[in-house]
Protein backbone atom coordinates (compact mmCIF):
# COMPACT_ATOMS: atom_id res chain seq x y z
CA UNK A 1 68.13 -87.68 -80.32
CA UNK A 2 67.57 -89.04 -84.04
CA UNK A 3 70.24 -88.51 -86.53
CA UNK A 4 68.21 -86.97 -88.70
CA UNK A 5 67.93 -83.64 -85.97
CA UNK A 6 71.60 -83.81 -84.72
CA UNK A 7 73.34 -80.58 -85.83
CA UNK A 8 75.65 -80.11 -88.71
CA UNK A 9 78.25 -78.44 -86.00
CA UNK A 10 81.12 -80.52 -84.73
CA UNK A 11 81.27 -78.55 -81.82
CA UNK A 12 78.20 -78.71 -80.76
CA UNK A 13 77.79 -82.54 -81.72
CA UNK A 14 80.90 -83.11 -79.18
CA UNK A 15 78.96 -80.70 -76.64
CA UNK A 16 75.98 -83.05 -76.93
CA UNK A 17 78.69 -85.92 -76.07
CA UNK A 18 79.99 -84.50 -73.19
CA UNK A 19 76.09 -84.17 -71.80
CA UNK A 20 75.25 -87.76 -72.62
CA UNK A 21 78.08 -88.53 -71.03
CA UNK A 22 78.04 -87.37 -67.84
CA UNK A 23 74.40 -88.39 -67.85
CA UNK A 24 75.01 -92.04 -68.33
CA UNK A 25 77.77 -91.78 -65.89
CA UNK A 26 75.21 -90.59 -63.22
CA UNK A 27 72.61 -93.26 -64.26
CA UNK A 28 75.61 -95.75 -63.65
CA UNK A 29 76.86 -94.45 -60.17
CA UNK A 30 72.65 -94.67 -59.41
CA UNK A 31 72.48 -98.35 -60.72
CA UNK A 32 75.87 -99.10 -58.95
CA UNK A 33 73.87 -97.54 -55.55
CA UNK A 34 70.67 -99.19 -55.64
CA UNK A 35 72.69 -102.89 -56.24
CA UNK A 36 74.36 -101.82 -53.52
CA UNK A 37 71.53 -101.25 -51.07
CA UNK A 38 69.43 -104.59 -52.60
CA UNK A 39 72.50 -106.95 -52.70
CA UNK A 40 75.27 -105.81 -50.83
CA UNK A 41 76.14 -107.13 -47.15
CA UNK A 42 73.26 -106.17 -44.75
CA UNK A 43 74.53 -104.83 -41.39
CA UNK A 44 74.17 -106.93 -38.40
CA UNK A 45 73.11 -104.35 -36.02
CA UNK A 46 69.49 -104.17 -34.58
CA UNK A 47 66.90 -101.57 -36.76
CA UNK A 48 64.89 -99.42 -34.38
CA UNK A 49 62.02 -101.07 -36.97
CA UNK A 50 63.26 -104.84 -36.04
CA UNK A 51 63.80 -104.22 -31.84
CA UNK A 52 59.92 -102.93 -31.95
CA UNK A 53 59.20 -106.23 -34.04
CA UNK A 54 60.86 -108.32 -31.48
CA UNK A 55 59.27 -106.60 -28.62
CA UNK A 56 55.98 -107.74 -30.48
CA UNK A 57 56.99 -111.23 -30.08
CA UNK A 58 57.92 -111.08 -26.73
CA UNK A 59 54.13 -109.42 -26.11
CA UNK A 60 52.28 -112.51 -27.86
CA UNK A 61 54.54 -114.99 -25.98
CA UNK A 62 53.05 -113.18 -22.93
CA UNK A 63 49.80 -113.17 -23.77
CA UNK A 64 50.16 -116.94 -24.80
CA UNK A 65 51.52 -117.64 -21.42
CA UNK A 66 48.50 -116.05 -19.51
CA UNK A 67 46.09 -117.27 -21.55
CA UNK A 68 47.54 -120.87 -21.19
CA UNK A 69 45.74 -123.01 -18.88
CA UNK A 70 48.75 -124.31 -15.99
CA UNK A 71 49.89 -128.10 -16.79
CA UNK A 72 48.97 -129.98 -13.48
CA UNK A 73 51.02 -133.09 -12.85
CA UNK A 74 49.30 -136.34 -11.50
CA UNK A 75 51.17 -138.29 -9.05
CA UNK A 76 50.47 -142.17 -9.74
């Protein structure tokens, strides 16, 4: 809000307060949250996203292996 359109009311100027207050202290609890989730400790336990990424490995090691010609070892 400008200055020059804030009301001439003390009440309502210390209503106005009150609002922008409890609005920045939600944007704060929402910036406190999303630091949280970027930056904070990451759980150690297995995603159902990351066990169907490792299951992808394991199918390209597979495929490697069969299309891998066999190593045959000369006896000298």
């Amino acid at each position: 809000m400008i200055a020059e359109t804030l009301p001439e009311d003390i009440t309502v100027l210390k209503e106005i307060i009150k609002e922008q207050q409890v609005h920045v202290h939600i944007l704060e609890e929402q910036v406190r949250l999303l630091k949280a989730k970027l930056f904070g400790r990451k759980s150690e336990k297995s995603s159902e996203a990351s066990e169907e990424q490792l299951q992808l490995f394991d199918e390209i090691e597979a495929e490697r292996e069969r299309q891998s010609v066999p190593f045959i070892e000369e006896n000298s």
